[in-house]
Protein backbone atom coordinates (compact mmCIF):
# COMPACT_ATOMS: atom_id res chain seq x y z
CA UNK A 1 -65.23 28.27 6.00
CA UNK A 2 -64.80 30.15 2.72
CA UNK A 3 -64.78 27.49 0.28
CA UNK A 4 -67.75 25.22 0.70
CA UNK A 5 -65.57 21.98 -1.21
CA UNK A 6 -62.14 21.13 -2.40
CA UNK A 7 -63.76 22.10 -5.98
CA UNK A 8 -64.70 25.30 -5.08
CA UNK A 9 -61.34 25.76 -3.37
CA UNK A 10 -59.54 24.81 -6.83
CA UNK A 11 -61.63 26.80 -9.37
CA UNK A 12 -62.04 29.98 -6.84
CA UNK A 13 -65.03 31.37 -9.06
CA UNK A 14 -63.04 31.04 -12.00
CA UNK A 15 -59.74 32.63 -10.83
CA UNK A 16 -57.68 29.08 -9.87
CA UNK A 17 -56.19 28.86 -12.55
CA UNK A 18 -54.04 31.98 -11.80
CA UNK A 19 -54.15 32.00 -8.11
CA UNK A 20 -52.77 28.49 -8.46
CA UNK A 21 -50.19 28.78 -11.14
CA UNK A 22 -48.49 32.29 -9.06
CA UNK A 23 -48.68 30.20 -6.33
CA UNK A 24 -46.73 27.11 -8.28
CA UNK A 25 -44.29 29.64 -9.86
CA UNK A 26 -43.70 31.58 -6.41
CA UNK A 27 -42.78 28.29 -4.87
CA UNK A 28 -40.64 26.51 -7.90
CA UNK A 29 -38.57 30.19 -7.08
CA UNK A 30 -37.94 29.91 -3.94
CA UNK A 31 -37.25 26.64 -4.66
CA UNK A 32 -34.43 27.46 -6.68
CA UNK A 33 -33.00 30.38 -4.63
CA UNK A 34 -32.78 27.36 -2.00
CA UNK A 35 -31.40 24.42 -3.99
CA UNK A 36 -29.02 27.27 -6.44
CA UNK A 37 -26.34 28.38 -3.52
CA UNK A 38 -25.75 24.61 -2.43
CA UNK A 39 -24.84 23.68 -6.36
CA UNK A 40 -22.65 26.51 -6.89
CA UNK A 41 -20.78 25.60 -3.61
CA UNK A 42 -20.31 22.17 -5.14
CA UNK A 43 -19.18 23.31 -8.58
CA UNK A 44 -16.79 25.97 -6.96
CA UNK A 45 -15.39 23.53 -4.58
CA UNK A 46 -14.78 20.75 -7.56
CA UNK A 47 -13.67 23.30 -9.74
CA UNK A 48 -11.09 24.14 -6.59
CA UNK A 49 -9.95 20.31 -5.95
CA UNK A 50 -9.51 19.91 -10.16
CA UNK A 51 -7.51 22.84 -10.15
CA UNK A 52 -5.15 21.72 -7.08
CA UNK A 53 -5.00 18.00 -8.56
CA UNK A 54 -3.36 20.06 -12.05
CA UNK A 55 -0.78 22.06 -10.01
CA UNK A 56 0.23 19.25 -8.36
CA UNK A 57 0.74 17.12 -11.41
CA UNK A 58 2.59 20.15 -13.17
CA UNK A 59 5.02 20.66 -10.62
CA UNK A 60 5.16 16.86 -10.11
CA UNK A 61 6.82 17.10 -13.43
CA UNK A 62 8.47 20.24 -13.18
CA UNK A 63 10.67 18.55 -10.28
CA UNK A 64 13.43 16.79 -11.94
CA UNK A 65 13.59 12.86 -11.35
CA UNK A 66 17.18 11.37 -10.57
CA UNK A 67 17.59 8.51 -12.58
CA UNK A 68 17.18 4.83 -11.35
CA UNK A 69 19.86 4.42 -9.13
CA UNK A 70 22.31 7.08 -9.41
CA UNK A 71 21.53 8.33 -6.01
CA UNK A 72 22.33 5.45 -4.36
CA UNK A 73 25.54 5.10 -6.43
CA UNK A 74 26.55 8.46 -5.39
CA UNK A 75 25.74 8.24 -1.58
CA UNK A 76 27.57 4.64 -1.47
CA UNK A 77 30.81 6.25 -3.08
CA UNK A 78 30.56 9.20 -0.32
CA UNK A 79 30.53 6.72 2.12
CA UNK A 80 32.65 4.02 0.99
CA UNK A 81 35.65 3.67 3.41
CA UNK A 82 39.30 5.07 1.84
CA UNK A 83 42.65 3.01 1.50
């Protein structure tokens, strides 16, 4: 074996520091690349949904509402019999 301890494995004749810390940064990177695509899909696909919930509320009130019982009121004078 190389190393003859865990010591000598960490301090690598003075160099562990930097071995150690490319090796932390390399991996916190890839890291990211990993975790980055599955938040953007998240974002994108709540950004989608909020933007579908708005266009359904504006043409919600774009459609105009009959009033309260003036449908009915028309559809029962169609349909009332004639004397």
């Amino acid at each position: 074996m190389y190393f003859d301890s865990l010591r000598a494995l960490l301090e690598m004749d003075g160099h562990g520091f930097y071995v150690w810390s490319a090796y932390g940064i390399s991996l916190l990177v890839i890291a990211l690349l990993v975790v980055a695509p599955f938040r953007r899909r998240r974002r994108l696909l709540s950004a989608i949904r909020a933007g579908q919930q708005r266009e359904a509320a504006a043409a919600a009130r774009r459609t105009p509402q009959p009033a309260a019982g003036s449908l009915s009121s028309e559809k029962e004078s169609l349909n009332a019999p004639r004397a």
